[in-house]
C-alpha atoms as a PDB file:
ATOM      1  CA  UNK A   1      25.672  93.222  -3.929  1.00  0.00           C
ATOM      2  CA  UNK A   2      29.177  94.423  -5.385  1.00  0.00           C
ATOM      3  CA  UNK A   3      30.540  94.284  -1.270  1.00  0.00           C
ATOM      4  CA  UNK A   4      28.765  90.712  -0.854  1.00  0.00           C
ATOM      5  CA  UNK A   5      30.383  89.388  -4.234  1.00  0.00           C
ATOM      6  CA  UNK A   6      33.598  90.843  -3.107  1.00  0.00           C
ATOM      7  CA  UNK A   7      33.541  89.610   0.307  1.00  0.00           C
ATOM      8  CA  UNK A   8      32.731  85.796  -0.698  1.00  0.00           C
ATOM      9  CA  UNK A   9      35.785  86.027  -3.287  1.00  0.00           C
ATOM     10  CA  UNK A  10      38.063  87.363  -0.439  1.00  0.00           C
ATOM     11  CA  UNK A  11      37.047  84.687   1.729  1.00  0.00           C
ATOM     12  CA  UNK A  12      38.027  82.298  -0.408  1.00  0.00           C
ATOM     13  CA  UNK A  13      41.226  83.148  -1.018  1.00  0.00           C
ATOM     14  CA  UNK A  14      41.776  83.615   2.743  1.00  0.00           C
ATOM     15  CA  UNK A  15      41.148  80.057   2.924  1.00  0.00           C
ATOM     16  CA  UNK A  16      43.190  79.490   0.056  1.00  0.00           C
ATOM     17  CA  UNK A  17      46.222  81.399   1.576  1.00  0.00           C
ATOM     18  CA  UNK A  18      45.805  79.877   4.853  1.00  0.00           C
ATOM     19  CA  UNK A  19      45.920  76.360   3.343  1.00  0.00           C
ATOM     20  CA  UNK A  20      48.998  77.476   1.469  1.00  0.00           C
ATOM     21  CA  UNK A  21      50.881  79.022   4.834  1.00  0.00           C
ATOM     22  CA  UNK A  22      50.020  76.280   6.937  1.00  0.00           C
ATOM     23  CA  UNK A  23      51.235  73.446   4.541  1.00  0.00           C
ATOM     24  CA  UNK A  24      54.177  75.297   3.292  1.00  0.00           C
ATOM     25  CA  UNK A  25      53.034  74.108  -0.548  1.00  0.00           C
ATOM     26  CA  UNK A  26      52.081  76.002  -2.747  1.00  0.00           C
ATOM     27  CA  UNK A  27      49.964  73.067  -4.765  1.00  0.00           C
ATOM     28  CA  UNK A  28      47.644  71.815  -2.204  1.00  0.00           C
ATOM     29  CA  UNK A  29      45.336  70.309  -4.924  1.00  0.00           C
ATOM     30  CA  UNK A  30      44.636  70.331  -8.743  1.00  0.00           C
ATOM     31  CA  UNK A  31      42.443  74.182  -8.499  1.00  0.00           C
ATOM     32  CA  UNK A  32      45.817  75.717  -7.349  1.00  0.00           C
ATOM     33  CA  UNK A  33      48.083  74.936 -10.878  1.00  0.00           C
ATOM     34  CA  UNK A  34      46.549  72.365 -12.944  1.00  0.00           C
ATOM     35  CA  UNK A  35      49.564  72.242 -15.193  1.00  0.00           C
ATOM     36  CA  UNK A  36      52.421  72.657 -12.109  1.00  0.00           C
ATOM     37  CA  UNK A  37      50.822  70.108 -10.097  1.00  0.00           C
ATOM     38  CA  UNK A  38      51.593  67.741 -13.773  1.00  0.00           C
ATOM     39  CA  UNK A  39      55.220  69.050 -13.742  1.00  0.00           C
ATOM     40  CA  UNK A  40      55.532  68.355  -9.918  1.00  0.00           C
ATOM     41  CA  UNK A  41      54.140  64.840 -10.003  1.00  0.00           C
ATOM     42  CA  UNK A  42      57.022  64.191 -12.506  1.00  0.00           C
ATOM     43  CA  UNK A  43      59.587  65.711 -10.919  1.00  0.00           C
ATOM     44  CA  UNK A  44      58.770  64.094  -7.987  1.00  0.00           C
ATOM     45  CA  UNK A  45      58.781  60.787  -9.556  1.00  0.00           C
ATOM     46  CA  UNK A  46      62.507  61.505 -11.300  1.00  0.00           C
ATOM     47  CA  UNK A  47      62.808  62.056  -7.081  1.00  0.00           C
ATOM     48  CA  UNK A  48      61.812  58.909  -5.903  1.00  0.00           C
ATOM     49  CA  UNK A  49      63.785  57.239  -9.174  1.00  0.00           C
ATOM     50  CA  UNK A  50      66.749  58.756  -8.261  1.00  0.00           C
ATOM     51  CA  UNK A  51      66.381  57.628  -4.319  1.00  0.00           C
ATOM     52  CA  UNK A  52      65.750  53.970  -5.840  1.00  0.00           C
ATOM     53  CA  UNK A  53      69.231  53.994  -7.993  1.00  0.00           C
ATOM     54  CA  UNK A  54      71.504  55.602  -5.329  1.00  0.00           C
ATOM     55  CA  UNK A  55      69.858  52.377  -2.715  1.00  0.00           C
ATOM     56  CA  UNK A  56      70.732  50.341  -5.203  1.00  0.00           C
ATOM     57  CA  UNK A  57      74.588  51.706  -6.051  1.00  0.00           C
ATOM     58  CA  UNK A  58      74.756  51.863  -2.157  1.00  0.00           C
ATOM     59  CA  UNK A  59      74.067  48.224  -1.727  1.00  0.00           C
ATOM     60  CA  UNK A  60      77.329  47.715  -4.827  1.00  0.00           C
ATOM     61  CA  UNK A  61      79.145  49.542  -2.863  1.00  0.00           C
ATOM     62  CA  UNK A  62      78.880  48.223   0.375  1.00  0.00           C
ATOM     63  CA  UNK A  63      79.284  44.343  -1.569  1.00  0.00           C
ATOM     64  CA  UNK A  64      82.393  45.963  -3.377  1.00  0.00           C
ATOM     65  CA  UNK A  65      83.791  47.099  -0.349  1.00  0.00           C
ATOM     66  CA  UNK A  66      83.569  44.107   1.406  1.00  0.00           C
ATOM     67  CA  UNK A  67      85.028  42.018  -1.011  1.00  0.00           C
ATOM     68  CA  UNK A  68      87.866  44.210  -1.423  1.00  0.00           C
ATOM     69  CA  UNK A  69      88.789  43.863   2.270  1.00  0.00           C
ATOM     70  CA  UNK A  70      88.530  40.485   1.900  1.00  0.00           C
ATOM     71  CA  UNK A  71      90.944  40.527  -1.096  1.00  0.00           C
ATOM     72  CA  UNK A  72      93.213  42.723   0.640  1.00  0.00           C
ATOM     73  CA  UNK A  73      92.904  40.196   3.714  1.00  0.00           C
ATOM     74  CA  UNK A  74      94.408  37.704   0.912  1.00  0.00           C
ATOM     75  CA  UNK A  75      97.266  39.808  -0.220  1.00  0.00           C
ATOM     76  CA  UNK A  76      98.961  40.329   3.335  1.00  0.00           C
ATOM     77  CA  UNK A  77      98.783  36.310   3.938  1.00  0.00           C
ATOM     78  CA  UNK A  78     100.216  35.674   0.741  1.00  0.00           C
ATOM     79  CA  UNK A  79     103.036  38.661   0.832  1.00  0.00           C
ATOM     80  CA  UNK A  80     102.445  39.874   4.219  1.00  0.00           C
ATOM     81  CA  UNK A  81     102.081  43.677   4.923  1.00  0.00           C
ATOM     82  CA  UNK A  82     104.940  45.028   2.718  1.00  0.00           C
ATOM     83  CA  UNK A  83     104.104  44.116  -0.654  1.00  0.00           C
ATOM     84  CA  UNK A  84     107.899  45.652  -1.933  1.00  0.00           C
ATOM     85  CA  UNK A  85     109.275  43.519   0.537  1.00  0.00           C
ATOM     86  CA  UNK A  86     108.301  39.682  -0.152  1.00  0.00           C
ATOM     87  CA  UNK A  87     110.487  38.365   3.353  1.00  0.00           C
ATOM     88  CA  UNK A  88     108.609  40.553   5.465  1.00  0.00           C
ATOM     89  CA  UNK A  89     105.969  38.409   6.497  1.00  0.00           C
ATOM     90  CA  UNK A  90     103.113  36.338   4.982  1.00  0.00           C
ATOM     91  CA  UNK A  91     103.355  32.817   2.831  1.00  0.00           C
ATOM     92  CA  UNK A  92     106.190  34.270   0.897  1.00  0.00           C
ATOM     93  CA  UNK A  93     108.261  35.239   3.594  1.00  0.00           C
ATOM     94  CA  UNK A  94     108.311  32.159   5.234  1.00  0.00           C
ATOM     95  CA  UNK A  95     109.318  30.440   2.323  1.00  0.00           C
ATOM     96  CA  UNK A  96     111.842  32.636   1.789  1.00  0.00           C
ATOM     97  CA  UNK A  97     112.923  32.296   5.203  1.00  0.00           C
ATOM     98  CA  UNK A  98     115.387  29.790   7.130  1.00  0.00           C
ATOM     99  CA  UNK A  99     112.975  27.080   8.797  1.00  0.00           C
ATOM    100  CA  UNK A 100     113.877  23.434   7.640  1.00  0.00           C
ATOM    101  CA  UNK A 101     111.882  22.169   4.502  1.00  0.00           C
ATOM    102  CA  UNK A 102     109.268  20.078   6.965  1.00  0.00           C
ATOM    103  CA  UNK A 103     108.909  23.520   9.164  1.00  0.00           C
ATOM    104  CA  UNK A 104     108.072  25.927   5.836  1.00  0.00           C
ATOM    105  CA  UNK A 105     105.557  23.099   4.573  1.00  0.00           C
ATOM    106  CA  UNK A 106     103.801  22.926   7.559  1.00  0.00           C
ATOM    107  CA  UNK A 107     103.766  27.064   8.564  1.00  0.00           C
ATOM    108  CA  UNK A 108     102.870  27.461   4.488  1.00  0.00           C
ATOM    109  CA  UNK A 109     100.014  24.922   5.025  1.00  0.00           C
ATOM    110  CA  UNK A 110      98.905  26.808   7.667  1.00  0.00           C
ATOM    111  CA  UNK A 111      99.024  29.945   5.981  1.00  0.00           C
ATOM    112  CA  UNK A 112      96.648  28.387   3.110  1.00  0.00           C
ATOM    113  CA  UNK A 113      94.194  27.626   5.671  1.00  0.00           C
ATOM    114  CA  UNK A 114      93.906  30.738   6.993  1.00  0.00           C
ATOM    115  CA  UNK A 115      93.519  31.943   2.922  1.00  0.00           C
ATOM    116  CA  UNK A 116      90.454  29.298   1.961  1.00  0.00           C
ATOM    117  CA  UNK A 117      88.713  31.171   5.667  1.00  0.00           C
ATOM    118  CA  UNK A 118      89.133  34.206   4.740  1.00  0.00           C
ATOM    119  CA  UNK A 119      87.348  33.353   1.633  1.00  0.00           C
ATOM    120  CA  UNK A 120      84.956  31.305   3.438  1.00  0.00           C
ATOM    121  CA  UNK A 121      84.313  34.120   5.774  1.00  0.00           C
ATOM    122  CA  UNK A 122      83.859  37.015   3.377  1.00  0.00           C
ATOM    123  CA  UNK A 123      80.539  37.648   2.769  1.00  0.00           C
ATOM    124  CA  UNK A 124      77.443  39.854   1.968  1.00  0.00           C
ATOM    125  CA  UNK A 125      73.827  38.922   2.970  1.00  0.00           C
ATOM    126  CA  UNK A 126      75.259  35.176   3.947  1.00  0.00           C
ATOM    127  CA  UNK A 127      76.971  35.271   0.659  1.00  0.00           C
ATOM    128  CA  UNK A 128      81.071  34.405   0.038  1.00  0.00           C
ATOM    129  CA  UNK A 129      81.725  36.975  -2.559  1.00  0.00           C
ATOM    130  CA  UNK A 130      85.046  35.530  -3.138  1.00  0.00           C
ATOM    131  CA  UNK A 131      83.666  32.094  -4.498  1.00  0.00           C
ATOM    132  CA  UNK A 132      82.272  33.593  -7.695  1.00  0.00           C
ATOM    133  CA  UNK A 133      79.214  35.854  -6.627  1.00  0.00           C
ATOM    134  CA  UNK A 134      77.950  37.904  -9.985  1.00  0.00           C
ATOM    135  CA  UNK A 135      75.834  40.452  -9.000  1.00  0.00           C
ATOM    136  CA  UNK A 136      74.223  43.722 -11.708  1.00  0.00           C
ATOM    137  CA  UNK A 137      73.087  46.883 -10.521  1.00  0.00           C
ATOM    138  CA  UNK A 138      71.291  49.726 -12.326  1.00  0.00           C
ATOM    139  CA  UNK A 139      73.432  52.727 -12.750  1.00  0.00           C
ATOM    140  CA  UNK A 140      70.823  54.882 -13.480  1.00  0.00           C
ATOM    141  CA  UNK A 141      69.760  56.235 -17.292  1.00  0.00           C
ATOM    142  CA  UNK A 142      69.435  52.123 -18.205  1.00  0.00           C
ATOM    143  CA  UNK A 143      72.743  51.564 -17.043  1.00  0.00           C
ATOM    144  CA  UNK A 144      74.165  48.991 -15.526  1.00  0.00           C
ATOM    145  CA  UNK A 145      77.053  47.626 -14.142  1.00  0.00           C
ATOM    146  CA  UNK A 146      78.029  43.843 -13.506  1.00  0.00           C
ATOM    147  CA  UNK A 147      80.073  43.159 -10.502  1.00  0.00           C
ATOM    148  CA  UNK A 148      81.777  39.717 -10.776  1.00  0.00           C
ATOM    149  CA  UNK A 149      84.631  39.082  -8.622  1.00  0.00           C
ATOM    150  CA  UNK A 150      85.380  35.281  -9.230  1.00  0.00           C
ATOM    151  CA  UNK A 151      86.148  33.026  -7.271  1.00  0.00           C
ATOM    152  CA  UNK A 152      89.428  32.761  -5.605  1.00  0.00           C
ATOM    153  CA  UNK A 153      89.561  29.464  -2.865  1.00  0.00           C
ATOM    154  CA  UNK A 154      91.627  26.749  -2.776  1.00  0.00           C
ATOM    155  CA  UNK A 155      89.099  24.758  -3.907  1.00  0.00           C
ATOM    156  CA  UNK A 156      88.091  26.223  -7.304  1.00  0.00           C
ATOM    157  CA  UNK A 157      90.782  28.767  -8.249  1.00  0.00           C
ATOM    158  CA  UNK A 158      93.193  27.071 -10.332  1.00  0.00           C
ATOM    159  CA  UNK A 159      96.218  29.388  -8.981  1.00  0.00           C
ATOM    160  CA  UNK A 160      95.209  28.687  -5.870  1.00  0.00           C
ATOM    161  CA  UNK A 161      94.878  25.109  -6.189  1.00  0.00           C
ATOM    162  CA  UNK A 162      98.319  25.254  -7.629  1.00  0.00           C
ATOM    163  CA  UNK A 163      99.599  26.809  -4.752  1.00  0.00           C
ATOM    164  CA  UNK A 164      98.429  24.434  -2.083  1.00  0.00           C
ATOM    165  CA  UNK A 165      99.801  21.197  -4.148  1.00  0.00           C
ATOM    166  CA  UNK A 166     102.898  23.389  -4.536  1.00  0.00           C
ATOM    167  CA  UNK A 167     103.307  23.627  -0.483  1.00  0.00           C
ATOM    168  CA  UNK A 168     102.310  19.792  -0.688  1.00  0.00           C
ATOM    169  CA  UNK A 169     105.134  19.058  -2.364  1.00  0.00           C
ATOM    170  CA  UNK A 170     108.025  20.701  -0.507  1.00  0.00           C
ATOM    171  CA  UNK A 171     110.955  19.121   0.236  1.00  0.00           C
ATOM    172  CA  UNK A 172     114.074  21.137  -1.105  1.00  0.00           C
ATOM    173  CA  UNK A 173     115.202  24.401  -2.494  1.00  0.00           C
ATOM    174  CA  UNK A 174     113.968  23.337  -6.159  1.00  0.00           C
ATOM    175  CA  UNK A 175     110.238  22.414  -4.771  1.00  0.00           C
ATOM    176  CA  UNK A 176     110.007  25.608  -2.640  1.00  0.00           C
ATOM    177  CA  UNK A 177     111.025  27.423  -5.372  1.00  0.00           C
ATOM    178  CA  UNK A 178     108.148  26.024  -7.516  1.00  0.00           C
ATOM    179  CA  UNK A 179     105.739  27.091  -4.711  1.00  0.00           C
ATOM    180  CA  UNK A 180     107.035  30.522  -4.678  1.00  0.00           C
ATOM    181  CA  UNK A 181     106.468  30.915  -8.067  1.00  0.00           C
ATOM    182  CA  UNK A 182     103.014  29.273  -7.178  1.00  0.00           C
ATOM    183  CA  UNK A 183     102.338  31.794  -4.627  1.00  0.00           C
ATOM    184  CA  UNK A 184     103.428  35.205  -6.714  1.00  0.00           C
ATOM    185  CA  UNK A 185     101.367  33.493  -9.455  1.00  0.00           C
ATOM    186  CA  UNK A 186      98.188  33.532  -7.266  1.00  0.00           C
ATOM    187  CA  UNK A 187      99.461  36.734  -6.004  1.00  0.00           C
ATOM    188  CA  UNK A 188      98.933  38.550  -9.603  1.00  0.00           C
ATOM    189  CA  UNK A 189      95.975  36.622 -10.286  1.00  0.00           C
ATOM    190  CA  UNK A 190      94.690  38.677  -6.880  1.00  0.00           C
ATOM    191  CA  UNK A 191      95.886  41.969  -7.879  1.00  0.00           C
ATOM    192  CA  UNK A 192      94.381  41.705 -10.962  1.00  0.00           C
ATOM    193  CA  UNK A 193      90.985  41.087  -8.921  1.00  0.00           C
ATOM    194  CA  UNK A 194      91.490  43.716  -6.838  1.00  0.00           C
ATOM    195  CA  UNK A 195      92.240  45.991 -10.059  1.00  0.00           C
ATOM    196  CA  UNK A 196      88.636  45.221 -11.984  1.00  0.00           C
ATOM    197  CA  UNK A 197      87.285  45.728  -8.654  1.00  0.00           C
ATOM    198  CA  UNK A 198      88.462  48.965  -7.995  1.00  0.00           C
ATOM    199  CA  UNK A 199      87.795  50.061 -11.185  1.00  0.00           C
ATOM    200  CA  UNK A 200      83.816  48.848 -10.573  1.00  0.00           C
ATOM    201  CA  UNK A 201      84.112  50.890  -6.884  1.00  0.00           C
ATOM    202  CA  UNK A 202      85.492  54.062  -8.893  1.00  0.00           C
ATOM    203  CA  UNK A 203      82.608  54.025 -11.657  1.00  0.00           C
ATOM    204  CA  UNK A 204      80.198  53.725  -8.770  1.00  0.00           C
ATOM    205  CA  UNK A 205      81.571  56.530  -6.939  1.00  0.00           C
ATOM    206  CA  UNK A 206      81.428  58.836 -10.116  1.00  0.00           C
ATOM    207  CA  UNK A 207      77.533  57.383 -10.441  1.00  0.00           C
ATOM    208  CA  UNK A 208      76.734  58.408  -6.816  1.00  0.00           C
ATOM    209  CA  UNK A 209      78.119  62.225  -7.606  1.00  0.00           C
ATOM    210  CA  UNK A 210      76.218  62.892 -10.425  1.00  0.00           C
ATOM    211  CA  UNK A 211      73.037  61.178  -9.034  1.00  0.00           C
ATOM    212  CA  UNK A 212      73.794  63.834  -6.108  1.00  0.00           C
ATOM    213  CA  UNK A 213      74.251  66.659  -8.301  1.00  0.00           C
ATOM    214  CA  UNK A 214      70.919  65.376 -10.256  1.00  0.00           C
ATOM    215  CA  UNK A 215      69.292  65.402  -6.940  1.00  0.00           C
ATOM    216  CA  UNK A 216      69.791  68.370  -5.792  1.00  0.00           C
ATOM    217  CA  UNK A 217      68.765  69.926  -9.117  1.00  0.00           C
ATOM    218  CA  UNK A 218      65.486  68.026  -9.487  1.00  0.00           C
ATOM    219  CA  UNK A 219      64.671  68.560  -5.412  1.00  0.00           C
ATOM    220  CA  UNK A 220      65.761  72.575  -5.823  1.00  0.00           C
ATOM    221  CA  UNK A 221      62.916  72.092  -9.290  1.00  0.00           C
ATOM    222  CA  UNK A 222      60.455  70.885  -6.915  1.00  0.00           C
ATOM    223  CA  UNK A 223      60.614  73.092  -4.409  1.00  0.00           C
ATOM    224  CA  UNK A 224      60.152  75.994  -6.753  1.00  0.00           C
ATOM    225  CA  UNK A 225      56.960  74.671  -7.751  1.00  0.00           C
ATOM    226  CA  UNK A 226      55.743  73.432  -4.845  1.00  0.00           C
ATOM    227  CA  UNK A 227      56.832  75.999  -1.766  1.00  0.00           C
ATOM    228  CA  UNK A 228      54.861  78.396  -0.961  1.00  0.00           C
ATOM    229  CA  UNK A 229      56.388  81.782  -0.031  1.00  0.00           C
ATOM    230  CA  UNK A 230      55.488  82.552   3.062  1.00  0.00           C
ATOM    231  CA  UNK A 231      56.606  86.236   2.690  1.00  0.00           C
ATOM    232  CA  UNK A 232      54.689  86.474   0.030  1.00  0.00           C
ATOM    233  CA  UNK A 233      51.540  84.394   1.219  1.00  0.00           C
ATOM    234  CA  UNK A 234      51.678  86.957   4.370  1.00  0.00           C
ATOM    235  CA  UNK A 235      51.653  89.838   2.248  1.00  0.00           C
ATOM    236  CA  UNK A 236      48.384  88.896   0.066  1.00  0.00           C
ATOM    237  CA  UNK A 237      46.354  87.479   3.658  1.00  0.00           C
ATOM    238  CA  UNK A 238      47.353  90.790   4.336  1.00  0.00           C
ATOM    239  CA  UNK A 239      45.943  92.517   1.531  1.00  0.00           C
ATOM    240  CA  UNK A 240      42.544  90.187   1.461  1.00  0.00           C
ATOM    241  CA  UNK A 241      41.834  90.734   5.230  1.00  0.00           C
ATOM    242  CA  UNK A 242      41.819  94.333   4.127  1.00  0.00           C
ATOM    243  CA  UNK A 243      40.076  94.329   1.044  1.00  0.00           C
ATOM    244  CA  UNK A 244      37.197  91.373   3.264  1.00  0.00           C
ATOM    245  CA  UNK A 245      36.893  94.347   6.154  1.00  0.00           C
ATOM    246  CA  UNK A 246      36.253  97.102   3.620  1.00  0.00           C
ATOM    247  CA  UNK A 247      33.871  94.830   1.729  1.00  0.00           C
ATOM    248  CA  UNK A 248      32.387  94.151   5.385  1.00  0.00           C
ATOM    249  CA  UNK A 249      32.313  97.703   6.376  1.00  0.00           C
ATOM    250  CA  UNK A 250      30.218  98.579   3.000  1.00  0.00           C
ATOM    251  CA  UNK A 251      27.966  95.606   3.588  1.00  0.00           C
ATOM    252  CA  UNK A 252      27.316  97.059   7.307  1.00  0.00           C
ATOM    253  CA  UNK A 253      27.068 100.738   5.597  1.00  0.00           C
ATOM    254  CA  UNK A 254      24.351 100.104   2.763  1.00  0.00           C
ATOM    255  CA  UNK A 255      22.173  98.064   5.198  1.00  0.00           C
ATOM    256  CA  UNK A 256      22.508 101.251   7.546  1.00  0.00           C
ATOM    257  CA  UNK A 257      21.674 103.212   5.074  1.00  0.00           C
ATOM    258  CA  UNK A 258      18.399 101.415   3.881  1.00  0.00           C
ATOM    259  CA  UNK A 259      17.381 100.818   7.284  1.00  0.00           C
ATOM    260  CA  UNK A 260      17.738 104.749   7.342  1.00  0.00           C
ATOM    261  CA  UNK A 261      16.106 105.344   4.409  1.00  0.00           C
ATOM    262  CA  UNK A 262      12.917 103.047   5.474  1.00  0.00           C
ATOM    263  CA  UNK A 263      12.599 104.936   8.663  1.00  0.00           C
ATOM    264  CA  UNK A 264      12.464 108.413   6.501  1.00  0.00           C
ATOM    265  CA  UNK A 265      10.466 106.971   4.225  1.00  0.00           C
ATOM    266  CA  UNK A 266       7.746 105.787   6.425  1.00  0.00           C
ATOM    267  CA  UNK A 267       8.736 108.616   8.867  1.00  0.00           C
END
């Protein structure tokens, strides 16, 4: 009865360790670890939590870094690509340069309307970040972080606006003057965009590395609790399939033996 008992027990946990090998988890249902399948549930939760708020940072950052390319985009029309070197290219260089007043009024027009489609053009899901999109995103802990870049066209930035009735209104050295203060005005007006924005991108960034490092802490948590060892699992189906064929081989032994006994018994 002692071999029978034994060999249902080892049976079980054959099954049990088979279960366990061919899943790779170690928690296969609430019988395994009542109170690590809790702790595993939660951890894997803070998992799927953590996936949510890095989709989300990944969706500010891909916004962010569209609008800055617009923005940069903005900054070589205005001072073209040297921004130490206001002649060299851009708005500002051409109204620095040596075309007749009608000829800088009419290349600085142009230049403005290849500004207001740039800012037409920028955009995220169909939206023109550079017209005054606001959009918040969770940081993770109950953080946030609002990214508003403002709006910078012709047609609602007052710089801007400035700018364009500046270029309007060129017809000597005084009035292009005016418009190239109008144009470094917008200029630092940009920068200063570009600035908050950058600082927005960099916070992001530093929320994205320790989400990471959280990650791979709560995963590496999980995993403890949940993977089974297979070494180890091999080593006790080992051990059971031993201790199931000597329960076996007493189970075939006794009921030799009383058959034996019968026959001498009854002779």
């Amino acid at each position: 009865m002692r071999a029978i008992a034994t060999f249902k027990r080892v049976s079980t946990d054959i099954s049990d360790i088979q279960e366990r090998i061919t899943t790779g988890q170690r928690i296969n249902s609430g019988k395994d670890d009542p109170g690590g399948l809790i702790i595993r549930e939660g951890l894997r939760a803070d998992i799927k939590n953590i996936h949510a708020t890095q989709a989300n940072m990944t969706q500010a950052e891909i916004l962010m870094d569209t609008a800055a390319s617009g923005i940069m985009q903005l900054l070589e029309i205005l001072r073209g690509t040297d921004p130490n070197d206001p002649t060299n290219g851009g708005l500002l260089g051409e109204l620095y340069g040596s075309l007749d007043y009608a000829d800088k009024k009419t290349v600085a027009q142009d230049f403005m309307k290849l500004y207001d489609a740039v800012v037409d053009s920028t955009k995220y899901n169909n939206e023109a970040l550079l017209k005054g999109v606001t959009k918040t995103y969770q940081l993770g802990g109950g953080q946030t972080l609002a990214v508003g870049i403002g709006t910078l066209s012709t047609g609602d930035n007052a710089a801007a606006a400035a700018l364009q009735a500046a270029i309007g209104d060129i017809a000597d050295d005084t009035t292009v003057a005016a418009a190239i203060t109008a144009a470094e005005t917008l200029l630092g007006g940009i920068a200063q965009v570009s600035g908050t924005l950058g600082g927005s991108q960099k916070i992001v960034a530093q929320n994205q590395k320790l989400l990471d490092s959280r990650l791979t802490s709560v995963a590496a948590a999980e995993g403890r609790i949940s993977n089974a060892d297979i070494a180890i699992e091999s080593s006790r189906m080992a051990r059971a399939e031993l201790l199931a064929q000597n329960a076996m081989n007493s189970i075939m032994y006794t009921r030799s033996y009383a058959a034996f006994s019968v026959m001498s018994l009854f002779g």
